[in-house]
C-alpha atoms as a PDB file:
ATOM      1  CA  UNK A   1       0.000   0.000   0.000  1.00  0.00           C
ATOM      2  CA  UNK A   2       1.407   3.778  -0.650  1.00  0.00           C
ATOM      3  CA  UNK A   3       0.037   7.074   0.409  1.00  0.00           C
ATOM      4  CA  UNK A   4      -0.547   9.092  -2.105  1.00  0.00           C
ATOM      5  CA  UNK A   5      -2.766  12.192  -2.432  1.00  0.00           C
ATOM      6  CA  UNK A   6      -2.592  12.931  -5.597  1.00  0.00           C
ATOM      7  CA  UNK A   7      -5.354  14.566  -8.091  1.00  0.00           C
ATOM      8  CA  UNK A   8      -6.968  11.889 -10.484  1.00  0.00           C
ATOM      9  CA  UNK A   9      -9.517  11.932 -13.434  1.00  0.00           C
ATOM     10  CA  UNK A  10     -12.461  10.094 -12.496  1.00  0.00           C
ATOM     11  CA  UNK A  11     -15.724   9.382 -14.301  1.00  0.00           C
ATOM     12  CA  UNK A  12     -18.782   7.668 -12.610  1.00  0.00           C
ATOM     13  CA  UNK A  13     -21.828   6.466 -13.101  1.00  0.00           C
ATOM     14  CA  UNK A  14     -25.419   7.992 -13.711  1.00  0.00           C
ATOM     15  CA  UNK A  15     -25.445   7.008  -9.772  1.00  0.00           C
ATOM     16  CA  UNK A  16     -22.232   8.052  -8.412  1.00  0.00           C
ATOM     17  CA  UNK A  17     -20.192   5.137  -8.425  1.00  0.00           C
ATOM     18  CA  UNK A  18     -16.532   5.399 -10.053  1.00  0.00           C
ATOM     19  CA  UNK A  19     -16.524   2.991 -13.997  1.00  0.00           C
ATOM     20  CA  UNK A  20     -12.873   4.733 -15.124  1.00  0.00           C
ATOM     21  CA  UNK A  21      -9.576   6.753 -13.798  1.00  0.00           C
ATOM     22  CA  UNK A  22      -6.846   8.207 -14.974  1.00  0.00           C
ATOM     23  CA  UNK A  23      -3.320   8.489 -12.770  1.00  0.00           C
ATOM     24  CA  UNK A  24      -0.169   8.988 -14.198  1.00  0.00           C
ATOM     25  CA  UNK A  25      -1.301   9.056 -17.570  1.00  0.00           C
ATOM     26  CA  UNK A  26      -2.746   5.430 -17.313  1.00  0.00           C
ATOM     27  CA  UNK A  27      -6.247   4.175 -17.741  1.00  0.00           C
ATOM     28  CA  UNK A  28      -7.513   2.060 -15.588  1.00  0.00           C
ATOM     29  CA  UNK A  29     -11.274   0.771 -16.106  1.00  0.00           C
ATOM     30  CA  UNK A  30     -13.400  -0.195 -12.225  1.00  0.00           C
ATOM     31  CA  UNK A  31     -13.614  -4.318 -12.670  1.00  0.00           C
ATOM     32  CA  UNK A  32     -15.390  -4.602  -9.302  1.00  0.00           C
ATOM     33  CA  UNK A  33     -18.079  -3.259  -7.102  1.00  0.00           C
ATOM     34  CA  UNK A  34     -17.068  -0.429  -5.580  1.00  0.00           C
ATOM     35  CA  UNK A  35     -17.554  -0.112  -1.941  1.00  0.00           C
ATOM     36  CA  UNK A  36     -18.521   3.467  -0.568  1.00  0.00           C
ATOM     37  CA  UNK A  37     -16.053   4.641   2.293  1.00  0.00           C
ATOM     38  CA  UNK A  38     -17.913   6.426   5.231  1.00  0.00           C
ATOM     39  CA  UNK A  39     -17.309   7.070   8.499  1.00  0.00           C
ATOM     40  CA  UNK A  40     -19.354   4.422  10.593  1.00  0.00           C
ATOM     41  CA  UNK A  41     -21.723   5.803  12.908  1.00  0.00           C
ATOM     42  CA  UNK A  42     -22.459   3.767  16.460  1.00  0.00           C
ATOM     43  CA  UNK A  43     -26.409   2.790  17.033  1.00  0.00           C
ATOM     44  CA  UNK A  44     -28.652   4.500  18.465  1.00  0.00           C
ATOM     45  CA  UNK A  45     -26.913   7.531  17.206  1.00  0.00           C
ATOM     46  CA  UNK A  46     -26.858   6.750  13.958  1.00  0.00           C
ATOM     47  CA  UNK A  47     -30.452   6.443  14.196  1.00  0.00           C
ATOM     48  CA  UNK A  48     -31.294  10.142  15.620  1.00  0.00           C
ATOM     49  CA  UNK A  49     -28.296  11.068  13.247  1.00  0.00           C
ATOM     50  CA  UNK A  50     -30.447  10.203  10.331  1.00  0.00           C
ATOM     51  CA  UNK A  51     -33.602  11.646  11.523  1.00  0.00           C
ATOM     52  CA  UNK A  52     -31.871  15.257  11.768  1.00  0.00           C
ATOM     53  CA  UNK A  53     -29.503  14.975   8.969  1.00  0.00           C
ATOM     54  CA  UNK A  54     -30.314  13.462   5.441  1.00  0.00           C
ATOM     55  CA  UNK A  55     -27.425  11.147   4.373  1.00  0.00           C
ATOM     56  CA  UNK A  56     -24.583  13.106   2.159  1.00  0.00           C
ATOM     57  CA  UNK A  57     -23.608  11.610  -1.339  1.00  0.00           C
ATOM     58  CA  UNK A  58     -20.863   9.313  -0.762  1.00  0.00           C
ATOM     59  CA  UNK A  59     -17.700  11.292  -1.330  1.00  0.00           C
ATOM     60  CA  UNK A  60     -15.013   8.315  -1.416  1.00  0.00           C
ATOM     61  CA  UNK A  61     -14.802   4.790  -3.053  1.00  0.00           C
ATOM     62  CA  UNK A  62     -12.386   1.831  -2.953  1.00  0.00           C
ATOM     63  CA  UNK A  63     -12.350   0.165  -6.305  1.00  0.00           C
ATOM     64  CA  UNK A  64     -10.319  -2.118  -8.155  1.00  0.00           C
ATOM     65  CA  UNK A  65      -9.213  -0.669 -11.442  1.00  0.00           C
ATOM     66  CA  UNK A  66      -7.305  -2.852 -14.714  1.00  0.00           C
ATOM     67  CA  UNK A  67      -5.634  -0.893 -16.930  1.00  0.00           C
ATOM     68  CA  UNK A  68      -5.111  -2.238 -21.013  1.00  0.00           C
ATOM     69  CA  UNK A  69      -1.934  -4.137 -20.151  1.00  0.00           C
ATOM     70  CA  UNK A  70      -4.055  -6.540 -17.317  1.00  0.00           C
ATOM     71  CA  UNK A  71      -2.109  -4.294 -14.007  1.00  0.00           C
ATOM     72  CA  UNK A  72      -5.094  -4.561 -11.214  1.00  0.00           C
ATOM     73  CA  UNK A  73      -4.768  -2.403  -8.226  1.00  0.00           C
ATOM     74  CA  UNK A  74      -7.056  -1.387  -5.543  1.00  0.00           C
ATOM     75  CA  UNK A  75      -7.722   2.634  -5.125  1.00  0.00           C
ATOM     76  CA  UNK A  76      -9.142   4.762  -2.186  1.00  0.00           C
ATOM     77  CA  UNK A  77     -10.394   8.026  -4.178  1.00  0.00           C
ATOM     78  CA  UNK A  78     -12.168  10.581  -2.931  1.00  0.00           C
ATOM     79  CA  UNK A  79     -14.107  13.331  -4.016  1.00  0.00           C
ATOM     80  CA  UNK A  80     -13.543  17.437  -3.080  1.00  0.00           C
ATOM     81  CA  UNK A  81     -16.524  18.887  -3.278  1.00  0.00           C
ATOM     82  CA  UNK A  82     -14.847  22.254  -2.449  1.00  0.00           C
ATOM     83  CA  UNK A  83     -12.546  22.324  -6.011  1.00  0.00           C
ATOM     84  CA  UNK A  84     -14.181  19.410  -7.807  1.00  0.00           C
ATOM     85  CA  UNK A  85     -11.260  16.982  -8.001  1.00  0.00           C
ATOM     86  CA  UNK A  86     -11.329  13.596  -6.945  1.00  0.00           C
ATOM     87  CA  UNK A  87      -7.939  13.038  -5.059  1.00  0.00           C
ATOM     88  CA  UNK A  88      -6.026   9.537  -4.828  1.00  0.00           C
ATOM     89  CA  UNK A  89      -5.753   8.637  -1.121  1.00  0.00           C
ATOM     90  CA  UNK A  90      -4.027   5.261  -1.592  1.00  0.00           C
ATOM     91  CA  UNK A  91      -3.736   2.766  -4.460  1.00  0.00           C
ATOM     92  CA  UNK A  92      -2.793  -1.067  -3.299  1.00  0.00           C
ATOM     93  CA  UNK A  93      -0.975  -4.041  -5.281  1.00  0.00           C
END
């Protein structure tokens, strides 16, 4: 795993989800199910939380992109709403 935080081209779905990326000049296409990061919220909290507050879009995804030459590797990307980049947190091999 490496820590990277850097700014990547990301294109999702009519629902949200990441399908593609760009880092480094390489294409990878989403050949899983990506699986929304959020911040877990203890019960009964998270009940009353939800009540008060509607849920927020997800804003970060761990996928598993494949780029043309068969290289798989798992991202953490997330999305800043405040300048409209998605942001590479960590990739994994």
């Amino acid at each position: 795993m490496s820590l990277i935080n850097e700014t990547v081209a990301v294109w999702v779905s009519p629902e949200g989800s990441p399908v593609r990326l760009v880092w480094r000049a390489r294409r990878f296409r989403v050949t899983d199910t990506p699986t929304p990061l959020t911040a877990s919220v203890s019960l009964p909290d998270e009940l009353l939380y939800f009540l008060t507050h509607p849920p927020k879009p997800v804003a970060a995804w761990r996928c598993q992109g494949t780029a043309e030459d068969g290289t798989s590797l798992v991202f953490d990307i997330q999305h800043d709403d405040g300048g409209g980049r998605w942001q590479l947190l960590r990739a994994y091999d």
